[in-house]
N, C-alpha and C. Protein backbone atom coordinates (compact mmCIF):
# COMPACT_ATOMS: atom_id res chain seq x y z
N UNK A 1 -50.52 -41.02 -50.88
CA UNK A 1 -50.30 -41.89 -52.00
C UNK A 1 -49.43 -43.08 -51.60
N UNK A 2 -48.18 -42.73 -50.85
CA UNK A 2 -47.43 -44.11 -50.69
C UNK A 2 -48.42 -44.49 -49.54
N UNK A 3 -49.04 -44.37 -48.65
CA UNK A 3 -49.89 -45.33 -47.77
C UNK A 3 -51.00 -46.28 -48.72
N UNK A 4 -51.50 -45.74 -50.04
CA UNK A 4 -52.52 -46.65 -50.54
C UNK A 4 -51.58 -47.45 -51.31
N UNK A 5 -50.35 -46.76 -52.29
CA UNK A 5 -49.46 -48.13 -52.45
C UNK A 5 -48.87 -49.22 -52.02
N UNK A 6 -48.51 -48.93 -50.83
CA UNK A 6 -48.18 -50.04 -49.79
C UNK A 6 -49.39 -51.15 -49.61
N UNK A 7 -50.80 -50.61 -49.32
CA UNK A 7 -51.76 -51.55 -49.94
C UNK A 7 -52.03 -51.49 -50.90
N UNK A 8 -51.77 -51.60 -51.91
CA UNK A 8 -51.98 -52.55 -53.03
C UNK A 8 -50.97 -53.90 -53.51
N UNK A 9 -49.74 -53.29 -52.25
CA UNK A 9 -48.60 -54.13 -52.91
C UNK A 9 -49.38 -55.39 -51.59
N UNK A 10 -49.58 -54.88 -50.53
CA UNK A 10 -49.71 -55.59 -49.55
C UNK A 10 -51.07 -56.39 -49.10
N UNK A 11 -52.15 -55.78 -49.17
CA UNK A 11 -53.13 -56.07 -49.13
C UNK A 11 -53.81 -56.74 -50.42
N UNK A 12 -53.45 -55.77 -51.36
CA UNK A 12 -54.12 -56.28 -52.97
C UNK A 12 -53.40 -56.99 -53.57
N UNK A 13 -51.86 -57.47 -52.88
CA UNK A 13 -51.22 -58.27 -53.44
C UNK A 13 -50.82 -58.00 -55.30
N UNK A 14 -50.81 -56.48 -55.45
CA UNK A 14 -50.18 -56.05 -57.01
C UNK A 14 -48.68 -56.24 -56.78
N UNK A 15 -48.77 -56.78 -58.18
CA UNK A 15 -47.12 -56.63 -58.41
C UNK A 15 -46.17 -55.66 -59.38
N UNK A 16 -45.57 -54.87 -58.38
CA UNK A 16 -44.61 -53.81 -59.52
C UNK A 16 -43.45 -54.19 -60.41
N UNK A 17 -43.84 -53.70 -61.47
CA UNK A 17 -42.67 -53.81 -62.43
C UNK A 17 -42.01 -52.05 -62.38
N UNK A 18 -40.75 -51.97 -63.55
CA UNK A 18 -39.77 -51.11 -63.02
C UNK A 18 -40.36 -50.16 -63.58
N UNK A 19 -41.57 -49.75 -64.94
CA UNK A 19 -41.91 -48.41 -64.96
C UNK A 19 -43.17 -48.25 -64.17
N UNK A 20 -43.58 -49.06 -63.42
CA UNK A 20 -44.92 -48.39 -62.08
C UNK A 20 -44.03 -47.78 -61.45
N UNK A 21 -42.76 -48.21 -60.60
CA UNK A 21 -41.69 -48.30 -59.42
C UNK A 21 -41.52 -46.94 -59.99
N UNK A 22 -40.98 -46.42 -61.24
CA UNK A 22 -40.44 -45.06 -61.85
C UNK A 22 -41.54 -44.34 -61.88
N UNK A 23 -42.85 -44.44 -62.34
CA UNK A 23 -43.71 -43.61 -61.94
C UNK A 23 -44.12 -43.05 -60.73
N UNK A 24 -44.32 -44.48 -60.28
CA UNK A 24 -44.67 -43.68 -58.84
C UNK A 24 -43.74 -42.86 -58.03
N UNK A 25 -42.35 -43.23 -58.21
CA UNK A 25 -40.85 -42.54 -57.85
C UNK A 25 -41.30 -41.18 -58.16
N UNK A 26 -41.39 -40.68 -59.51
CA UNK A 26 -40.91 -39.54 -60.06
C UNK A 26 -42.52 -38.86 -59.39
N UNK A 27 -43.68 -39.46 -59.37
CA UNK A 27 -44.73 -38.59 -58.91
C UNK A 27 -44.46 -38.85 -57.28
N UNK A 28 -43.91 -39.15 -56.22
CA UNK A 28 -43.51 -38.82 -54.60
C UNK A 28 -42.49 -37.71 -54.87
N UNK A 29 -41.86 -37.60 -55.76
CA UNK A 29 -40.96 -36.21 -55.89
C UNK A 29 -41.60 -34.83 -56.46
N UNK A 30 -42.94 -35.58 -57.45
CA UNK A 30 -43.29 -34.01 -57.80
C UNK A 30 -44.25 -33.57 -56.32
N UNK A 31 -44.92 -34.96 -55.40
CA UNK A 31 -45.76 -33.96 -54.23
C UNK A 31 -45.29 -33.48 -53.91
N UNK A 32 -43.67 -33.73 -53.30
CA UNK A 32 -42.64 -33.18 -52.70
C UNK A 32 -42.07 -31.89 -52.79
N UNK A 33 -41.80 -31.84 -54.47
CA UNK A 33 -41.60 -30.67 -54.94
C UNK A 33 -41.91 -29.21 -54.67
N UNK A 34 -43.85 -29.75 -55.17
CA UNK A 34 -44.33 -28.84 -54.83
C UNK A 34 -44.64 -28.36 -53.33
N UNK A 35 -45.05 -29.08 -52.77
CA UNK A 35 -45.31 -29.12 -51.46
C UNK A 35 -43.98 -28.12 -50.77
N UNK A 36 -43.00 -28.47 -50.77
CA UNK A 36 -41.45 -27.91 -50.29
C UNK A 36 -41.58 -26.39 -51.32
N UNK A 37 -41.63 -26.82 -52.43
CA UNK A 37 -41.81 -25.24 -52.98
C UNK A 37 -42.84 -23.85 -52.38
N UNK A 38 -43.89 -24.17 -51.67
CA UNK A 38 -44.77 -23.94 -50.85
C UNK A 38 -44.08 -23.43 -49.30
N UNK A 39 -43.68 -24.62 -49.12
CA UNK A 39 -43.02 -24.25 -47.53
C UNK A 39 -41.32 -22.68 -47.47
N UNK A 40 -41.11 -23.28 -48.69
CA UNK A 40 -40.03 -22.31 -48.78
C UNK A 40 -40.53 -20.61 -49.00
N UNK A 41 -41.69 -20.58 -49.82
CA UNK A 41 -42.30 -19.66 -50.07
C UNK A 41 -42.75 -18.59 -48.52
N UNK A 42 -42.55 -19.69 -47.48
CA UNK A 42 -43.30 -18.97 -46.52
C UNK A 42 -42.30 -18.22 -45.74
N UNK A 43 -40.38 -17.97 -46.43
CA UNK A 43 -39.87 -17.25 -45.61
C UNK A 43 -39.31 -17.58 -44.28
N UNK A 44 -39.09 -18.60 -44.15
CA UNK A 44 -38.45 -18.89 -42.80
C UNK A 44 -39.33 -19.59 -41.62
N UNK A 45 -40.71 -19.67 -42.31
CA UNK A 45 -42.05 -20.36 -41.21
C UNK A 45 -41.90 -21.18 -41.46
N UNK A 46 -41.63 -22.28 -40.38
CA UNK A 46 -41.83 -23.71 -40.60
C UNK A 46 -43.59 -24.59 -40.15
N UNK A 47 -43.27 -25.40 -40.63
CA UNK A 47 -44.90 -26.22 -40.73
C UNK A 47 -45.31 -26.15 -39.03
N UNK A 48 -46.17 -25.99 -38.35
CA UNK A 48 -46.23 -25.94 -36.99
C UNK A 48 -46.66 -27.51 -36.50
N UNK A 49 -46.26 -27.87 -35.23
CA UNK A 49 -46.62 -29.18 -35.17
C UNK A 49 -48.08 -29.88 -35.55
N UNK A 50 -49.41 -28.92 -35.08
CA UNK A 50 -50.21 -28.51 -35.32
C UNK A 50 -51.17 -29.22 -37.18
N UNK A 51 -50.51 -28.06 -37.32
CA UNK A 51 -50.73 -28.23 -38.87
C UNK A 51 -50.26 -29.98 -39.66
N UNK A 52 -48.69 -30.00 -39.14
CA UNK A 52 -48.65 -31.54 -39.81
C UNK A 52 -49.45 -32.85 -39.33
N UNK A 53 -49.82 -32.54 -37.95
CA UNK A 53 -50.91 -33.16 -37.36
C UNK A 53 -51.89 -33.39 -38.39
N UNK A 54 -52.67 -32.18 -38.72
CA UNK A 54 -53.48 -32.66 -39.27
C UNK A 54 -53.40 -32.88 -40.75
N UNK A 55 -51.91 -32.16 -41.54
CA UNK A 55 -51.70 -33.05 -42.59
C UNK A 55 -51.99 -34.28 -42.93
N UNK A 56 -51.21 -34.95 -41.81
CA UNK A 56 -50.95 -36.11 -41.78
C UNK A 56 -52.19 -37.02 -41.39
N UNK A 57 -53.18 -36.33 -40.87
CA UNK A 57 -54.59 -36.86 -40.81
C UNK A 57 -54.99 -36.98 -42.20
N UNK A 58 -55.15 -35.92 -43.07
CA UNK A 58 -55.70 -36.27 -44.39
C UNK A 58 -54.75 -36.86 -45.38
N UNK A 59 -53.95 -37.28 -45.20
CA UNK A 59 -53.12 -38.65 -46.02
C UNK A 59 -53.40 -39.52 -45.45
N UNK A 60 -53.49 -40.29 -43.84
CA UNK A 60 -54.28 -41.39 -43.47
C UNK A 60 -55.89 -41.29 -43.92
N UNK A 61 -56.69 -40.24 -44.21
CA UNK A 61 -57.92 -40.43 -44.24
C UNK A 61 -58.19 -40.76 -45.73
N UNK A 62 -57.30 -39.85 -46.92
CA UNK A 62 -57.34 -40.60 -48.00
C UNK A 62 -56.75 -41.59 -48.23
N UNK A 63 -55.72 -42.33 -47.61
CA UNK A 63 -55.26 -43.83 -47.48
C UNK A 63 -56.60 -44.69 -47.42
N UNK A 64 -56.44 -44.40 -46.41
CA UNK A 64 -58.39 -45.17 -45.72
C UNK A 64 -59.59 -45.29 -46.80
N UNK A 65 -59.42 -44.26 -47.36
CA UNK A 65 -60.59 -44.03 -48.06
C UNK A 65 -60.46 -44.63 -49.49
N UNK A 66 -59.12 -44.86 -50.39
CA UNK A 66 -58.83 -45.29 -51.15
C UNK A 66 -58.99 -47.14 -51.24
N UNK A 67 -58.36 -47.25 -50.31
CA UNK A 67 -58.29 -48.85 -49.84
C UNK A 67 -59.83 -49.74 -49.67
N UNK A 68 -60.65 -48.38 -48.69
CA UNK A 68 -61.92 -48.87 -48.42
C UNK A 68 -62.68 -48.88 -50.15
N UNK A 69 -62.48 -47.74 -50.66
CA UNK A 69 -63.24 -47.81 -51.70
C UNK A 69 -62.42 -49.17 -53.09
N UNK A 70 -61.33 -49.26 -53.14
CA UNK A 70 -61.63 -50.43 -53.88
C UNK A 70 -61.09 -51.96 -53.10
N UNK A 71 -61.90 -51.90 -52.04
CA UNK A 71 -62.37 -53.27 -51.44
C UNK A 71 -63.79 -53.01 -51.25
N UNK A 72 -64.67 -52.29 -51.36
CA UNK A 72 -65.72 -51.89 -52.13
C UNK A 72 -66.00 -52.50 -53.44
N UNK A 73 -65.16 -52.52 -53.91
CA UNK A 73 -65.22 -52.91 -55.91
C UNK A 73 -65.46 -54.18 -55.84
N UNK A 74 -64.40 -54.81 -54.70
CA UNK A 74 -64.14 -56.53 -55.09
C UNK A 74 -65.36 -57.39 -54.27
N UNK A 75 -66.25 -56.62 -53.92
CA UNK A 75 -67.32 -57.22 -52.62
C UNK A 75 -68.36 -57.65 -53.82
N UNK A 76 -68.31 -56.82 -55.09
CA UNK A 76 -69.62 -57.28 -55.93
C UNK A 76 -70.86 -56.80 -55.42
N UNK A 77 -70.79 -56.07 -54.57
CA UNK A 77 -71.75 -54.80 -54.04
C UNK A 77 -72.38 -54.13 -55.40
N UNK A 78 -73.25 -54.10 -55.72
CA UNK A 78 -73.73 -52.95 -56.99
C UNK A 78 -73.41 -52.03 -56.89
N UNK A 79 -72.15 -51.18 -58.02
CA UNK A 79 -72.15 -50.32 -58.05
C UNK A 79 -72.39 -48.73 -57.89
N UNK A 80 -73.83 -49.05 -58.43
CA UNK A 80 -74.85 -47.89 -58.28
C UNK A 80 -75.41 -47.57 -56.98
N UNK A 81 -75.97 -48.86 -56.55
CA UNK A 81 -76.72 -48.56 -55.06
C UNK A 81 -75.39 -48.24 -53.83
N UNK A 82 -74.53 -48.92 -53.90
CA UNK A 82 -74.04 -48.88 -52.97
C UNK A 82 -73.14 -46.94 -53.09
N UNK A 83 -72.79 -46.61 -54.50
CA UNK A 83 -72.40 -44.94 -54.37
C UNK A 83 -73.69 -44.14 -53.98
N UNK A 84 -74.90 -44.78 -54.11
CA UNK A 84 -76.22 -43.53 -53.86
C UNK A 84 -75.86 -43.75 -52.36
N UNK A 85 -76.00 -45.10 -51.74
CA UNK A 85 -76.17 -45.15 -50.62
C UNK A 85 -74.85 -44.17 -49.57
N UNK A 86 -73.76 -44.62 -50.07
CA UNK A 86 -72.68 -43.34 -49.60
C UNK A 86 -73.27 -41.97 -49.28
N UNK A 87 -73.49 -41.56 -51.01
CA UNK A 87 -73.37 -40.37 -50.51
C UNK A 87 -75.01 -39.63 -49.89
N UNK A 88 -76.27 -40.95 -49.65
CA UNK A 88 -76.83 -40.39 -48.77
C UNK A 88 -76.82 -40.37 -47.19
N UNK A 89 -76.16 -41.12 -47.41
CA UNK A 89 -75.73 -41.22 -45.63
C UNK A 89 -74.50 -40.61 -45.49
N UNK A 90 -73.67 -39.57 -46.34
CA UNK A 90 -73.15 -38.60 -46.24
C UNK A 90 -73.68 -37.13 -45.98
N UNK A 91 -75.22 -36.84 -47.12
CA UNK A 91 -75.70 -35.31 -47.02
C UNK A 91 -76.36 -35.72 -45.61
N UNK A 92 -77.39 -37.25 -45.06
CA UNK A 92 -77.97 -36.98 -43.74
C UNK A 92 -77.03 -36.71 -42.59
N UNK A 93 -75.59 -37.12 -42.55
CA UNK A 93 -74.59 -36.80 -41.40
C UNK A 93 -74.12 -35.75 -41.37
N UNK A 94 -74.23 -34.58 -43.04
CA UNK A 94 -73.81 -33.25 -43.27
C UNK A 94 -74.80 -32.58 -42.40
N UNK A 95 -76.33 -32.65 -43.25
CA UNK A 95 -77.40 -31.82 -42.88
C UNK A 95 -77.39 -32.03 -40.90
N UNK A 96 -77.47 -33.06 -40.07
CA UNK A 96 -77.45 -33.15 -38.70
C UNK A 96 -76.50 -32.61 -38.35
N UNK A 97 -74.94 -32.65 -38.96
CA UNK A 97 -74.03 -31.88 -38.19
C UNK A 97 -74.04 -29.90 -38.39
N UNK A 98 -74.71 -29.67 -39.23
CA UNK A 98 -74.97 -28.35 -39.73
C UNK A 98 -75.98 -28.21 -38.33
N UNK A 99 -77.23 -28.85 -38.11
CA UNK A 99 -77.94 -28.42 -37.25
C UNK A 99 -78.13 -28.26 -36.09
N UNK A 100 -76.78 -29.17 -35.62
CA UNK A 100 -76.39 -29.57 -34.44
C UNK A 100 -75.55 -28.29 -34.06
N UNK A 101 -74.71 -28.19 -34.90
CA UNK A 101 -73.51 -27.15 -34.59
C UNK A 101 -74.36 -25.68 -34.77
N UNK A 102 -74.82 -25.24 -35.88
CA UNK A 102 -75.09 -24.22 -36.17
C UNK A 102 -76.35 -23.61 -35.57
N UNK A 103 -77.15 -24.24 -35.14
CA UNK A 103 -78.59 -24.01 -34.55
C UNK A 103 -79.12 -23.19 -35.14
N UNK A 104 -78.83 -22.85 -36.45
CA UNK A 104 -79.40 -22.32 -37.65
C UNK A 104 -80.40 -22.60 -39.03
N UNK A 105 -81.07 -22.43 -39.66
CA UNK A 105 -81.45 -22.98 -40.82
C UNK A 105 -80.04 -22.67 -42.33
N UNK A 106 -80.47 -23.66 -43.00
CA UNK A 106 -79.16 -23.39 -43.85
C UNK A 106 -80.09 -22.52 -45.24
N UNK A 107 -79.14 -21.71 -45.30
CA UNK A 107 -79.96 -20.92 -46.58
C UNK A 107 -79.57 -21.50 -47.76
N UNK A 108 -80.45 -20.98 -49.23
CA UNK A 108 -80.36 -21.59 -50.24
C UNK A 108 -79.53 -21.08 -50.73
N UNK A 109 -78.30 -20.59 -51.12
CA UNK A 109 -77.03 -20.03 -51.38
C UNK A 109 -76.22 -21.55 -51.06
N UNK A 110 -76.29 -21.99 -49.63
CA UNK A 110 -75.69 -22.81 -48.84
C UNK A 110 -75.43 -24.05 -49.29
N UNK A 111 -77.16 -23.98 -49.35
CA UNK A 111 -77.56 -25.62 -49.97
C UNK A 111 -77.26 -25.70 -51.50
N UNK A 112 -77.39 -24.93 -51.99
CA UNK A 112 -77.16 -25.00 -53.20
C UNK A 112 -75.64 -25.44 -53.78
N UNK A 113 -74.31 -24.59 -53.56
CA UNK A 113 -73.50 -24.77 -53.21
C UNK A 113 -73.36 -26.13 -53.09
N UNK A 114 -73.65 -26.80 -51.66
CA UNK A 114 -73.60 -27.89 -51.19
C UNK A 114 -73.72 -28.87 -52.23
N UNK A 115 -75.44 -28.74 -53.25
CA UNK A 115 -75.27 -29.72 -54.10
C UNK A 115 -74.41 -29.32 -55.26
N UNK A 116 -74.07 -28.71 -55.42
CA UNK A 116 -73.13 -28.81 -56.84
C UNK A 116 -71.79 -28.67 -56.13
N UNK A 117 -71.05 -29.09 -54.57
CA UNK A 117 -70.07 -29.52 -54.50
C UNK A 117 -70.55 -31.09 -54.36
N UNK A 118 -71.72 -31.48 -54.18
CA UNK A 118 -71.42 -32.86 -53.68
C UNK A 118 -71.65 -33.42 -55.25
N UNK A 119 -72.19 -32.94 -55.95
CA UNK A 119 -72.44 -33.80 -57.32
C UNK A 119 -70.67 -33.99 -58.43
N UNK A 120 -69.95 -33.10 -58.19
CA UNK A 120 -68.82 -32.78 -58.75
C UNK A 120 -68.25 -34.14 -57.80
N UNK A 121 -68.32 -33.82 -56.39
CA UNK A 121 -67.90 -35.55 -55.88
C UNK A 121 -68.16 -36.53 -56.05
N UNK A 122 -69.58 -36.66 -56.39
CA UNK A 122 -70.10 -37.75 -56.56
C UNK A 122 -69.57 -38.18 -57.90
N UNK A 123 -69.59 -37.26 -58.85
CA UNK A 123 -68.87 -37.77 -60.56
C UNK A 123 -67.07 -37.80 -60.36
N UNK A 124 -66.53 -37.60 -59.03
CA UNK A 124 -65.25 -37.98 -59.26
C UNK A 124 -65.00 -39.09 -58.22
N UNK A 125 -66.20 -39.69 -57.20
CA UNK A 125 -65.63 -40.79 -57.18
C UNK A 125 -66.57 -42.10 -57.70
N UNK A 126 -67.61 -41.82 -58.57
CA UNK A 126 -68.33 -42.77 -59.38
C UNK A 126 -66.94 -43.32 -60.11
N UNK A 127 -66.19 -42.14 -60.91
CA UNK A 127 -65.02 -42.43 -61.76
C UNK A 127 -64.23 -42.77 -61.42
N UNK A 128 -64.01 -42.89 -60.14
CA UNK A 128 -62.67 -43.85 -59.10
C UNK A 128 -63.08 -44.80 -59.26
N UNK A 129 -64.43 -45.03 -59.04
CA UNK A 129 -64.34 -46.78 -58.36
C UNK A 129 -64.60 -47.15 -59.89
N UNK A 130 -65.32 -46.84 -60.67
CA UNK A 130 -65.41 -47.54 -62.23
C UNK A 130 -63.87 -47.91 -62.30
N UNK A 131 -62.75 -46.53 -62.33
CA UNK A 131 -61.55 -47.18 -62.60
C UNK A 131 -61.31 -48.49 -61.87
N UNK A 132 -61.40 -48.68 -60.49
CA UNK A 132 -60.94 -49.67 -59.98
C UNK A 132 -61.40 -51.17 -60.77
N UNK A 133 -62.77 -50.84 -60.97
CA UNK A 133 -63.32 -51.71 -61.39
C UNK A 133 -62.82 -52.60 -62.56
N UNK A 134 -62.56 -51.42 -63.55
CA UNK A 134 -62.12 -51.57 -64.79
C UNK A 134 -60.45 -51.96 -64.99
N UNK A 135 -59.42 -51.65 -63.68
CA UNK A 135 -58.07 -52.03 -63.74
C UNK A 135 -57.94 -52.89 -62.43
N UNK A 136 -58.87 -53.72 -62.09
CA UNK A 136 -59.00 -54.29 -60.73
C UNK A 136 -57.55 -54.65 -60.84
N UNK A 137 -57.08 -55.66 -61.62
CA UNK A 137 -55.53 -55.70 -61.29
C UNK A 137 -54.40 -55.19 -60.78
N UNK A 138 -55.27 -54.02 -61.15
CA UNK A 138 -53.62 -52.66 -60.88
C UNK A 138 -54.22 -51.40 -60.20
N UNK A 139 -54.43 -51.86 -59.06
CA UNK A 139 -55.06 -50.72 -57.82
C UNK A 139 -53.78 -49.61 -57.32
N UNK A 140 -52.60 -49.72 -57.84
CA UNK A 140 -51.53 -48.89 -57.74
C UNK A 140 -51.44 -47.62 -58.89
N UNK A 141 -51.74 -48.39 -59.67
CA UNK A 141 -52.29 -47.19 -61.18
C UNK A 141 -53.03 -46.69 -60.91
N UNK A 142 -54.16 -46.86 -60.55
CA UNK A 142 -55.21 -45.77 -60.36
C UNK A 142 -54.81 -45.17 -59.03
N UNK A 143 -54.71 -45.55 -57.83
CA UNK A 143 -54.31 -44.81 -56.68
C UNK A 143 -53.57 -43.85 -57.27
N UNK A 144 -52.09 -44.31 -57.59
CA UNK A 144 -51.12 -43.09 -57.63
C UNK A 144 -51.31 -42.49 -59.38
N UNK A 145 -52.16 -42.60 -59.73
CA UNK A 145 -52.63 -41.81 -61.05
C UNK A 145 -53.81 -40.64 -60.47
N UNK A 146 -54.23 -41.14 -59.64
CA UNK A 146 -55.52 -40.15 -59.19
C UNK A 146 -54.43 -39.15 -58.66
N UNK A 147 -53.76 -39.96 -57.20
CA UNK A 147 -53.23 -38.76 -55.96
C UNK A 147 -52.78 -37.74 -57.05
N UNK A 148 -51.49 -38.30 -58.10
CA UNK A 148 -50.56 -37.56 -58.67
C UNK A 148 -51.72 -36.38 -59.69
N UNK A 149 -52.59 -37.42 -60.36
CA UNK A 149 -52.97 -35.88 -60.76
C UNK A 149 -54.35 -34.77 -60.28
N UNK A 150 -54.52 -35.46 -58.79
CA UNK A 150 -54.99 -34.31 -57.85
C UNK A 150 -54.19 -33.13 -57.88
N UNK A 151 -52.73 -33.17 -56.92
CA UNK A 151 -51.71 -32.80 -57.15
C UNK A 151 -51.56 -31.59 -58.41
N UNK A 152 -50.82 -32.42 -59.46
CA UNK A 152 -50.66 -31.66 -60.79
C UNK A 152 -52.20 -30.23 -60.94
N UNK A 153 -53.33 -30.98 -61.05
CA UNK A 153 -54.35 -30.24 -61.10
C UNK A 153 -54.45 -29.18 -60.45
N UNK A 154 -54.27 -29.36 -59.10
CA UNK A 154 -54.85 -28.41 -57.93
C UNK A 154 -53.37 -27.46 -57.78
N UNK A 155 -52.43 -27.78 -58.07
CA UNK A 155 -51.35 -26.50 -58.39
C UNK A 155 -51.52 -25.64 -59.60
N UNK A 156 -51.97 -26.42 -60.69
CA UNK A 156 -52.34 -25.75 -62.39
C UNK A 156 -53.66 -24.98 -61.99
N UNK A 157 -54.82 -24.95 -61.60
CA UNK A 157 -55.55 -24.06 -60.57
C UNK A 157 -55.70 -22.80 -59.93
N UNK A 158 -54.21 -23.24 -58.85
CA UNK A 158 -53.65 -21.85 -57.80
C UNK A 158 -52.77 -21.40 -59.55
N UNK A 159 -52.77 -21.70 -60.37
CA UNK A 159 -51.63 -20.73 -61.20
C UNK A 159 -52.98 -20.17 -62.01
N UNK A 160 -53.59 -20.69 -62.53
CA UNK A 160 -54.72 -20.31 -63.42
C UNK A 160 -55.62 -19.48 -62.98
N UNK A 161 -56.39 -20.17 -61.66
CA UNK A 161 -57.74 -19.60 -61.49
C UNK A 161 -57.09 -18.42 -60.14
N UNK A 162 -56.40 -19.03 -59.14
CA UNK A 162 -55.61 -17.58 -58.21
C UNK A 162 -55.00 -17.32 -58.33
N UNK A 163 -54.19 -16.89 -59.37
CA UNK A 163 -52.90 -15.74 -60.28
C UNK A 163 -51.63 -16.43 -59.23
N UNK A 164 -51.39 -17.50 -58.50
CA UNK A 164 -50.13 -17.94 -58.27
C UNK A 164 -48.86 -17.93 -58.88
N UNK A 165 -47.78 -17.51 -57.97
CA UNK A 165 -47.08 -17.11 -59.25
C UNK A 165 -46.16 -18.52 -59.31
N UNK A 166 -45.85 -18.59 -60.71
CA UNK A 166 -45.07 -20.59 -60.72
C UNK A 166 -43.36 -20.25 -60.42
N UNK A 167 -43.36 -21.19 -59.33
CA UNK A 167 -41.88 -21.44 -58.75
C UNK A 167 -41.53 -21.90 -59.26
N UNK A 168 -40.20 -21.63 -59.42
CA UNK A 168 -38.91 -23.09 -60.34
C UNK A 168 -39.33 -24.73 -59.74
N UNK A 169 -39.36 -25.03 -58.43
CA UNK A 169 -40.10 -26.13 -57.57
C UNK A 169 -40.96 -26.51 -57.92
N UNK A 170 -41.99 -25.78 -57.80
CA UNK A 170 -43.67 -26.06 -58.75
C UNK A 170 -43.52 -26.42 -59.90
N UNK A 171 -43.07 -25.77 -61.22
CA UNK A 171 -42.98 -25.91 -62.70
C UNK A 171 -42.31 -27.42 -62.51
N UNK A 172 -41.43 -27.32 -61.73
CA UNK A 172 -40.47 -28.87 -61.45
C UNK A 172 -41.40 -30.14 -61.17
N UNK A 173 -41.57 -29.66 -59.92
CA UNK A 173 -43.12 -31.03 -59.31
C UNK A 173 -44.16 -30.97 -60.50
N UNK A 174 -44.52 -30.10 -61.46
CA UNK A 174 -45.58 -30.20 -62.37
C UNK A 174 -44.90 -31.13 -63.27
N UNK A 175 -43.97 -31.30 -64.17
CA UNK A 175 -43.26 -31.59 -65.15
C UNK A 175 -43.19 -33.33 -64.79
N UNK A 176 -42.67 -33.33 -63.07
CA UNK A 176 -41.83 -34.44 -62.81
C UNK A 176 -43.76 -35.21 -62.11
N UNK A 177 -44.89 -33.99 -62.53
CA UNK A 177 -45.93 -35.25 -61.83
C UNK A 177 -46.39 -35.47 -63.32
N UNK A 178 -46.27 -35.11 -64.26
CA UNK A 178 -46.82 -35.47 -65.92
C UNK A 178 -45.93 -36.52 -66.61
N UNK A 179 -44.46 -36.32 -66.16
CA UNK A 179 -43.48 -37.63 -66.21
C UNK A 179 -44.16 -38.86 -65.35
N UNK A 180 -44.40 -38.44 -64.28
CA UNK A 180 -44.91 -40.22 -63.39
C UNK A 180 -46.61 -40.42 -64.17
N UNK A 181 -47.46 -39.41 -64.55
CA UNK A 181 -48.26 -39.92 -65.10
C UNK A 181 -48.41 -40.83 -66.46
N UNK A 182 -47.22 -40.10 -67.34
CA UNK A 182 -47.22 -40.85 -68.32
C UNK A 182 -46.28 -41.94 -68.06
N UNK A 183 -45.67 -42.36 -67.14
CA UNK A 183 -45.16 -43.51 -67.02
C UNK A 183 -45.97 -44.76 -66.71
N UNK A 184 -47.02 -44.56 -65.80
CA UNK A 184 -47.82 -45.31 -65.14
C UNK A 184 -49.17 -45.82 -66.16
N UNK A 185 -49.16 -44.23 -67.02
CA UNK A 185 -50.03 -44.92 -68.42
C UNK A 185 -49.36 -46.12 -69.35
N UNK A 186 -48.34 -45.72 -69.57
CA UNK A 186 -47.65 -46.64 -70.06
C UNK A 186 -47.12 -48.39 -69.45
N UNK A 187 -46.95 -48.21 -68.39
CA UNK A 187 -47.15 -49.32 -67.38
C UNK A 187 -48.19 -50.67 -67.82
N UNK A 188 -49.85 -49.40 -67.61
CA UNK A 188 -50.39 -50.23 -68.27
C UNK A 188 -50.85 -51.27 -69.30
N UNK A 189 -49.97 -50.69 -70.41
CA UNK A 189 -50.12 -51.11 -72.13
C UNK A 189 -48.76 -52.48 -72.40
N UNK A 190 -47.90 -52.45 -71.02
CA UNK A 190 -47.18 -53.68 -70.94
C UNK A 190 -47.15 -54.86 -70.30
């Protein structure tokens, strides 16, 4: 999240006022939160170099991917064609790397699966880039409105759907990522 804010301040040239600055503040403390609430959980294991490696790969790759997709928006590219075109030159680089690696046929369990994870993607980032579209101004709102309530979501989840049990940390990072969301809503309306 702070790598796609930094472009928007930098690249997209947005300008923050003091309740974006407080939103986005209070949602880098709830990733934090939780995230640290997590690590503590593990008893004395610390993150292995390993692992933050590739943490830290998928915060540059959704950096990347955020930035690319709304400089996407501002190209005036059609909408429509240009998300079909994504995500078919996503399932043909899936399906070749499945065949390549696996030297298998993929069964219909597999494939199936496959499309109703890629269609659930496809309707959450049709709804990214519409947002962008629709707040082109304020590419910091939607960035850190999405990350934060990835976040919020995908902890409310591990408590709901895998009986997780809620840490004082967690309940904290939840609270303090629904505080930066409604700040950043509000942002908008001024």
């Amino acid at each position: 999240m702070v790598l796609s804010l930094l472009a928007a301040f930098f690249i997209f040239q947005e300008q923050f006022n003091s309740l974006k600055i407080i939103g986005i503040g209070l949602g880098i403390l709830a990733v934090l939160s939780i995230l640290f609430s997590h690590q503590a959980a593990a008893q004395g294991q610390s993150f292995s170099r390993q692992g933050l490696l590739y943490l830290a790969l998928v915060w540059f790759g959704y950096a990347l991917i955020d930035v690319l997709l709304k400089y996407t928006t501002g190209l005036g590219v059609q909408f429509a064609v240009a998300l079909n075109l994504m995500f078919i030159c996503a399932f043909v680089l899936s399906l070749a790397y499945i065949a390549i690696t696996t030297k298998t046929a993929a069964s219909t369990n597999n494939i199936l699966a496959g499309l109703g994870l890629g269609i659930l993607n496809f309707a959450n980032i049709a709804l990214y880039v519409k947002a962008h579209m629709l707040l082109k101004d304020t590419p910091a709102i939607v960035f850190a409105g999405m990350n934060i309530l990835v976040v919020v979501l995908g902890a409310l989840s591990g408590l709901i759907i895998f009986k997780e049990k809620l840490k004082p940390a967690t309940a904290f990072g939840l609270a303090l990522g629904l505080a930066s969301v409604i700040c950043l809503a509000y942002a908008m309306s001024v």
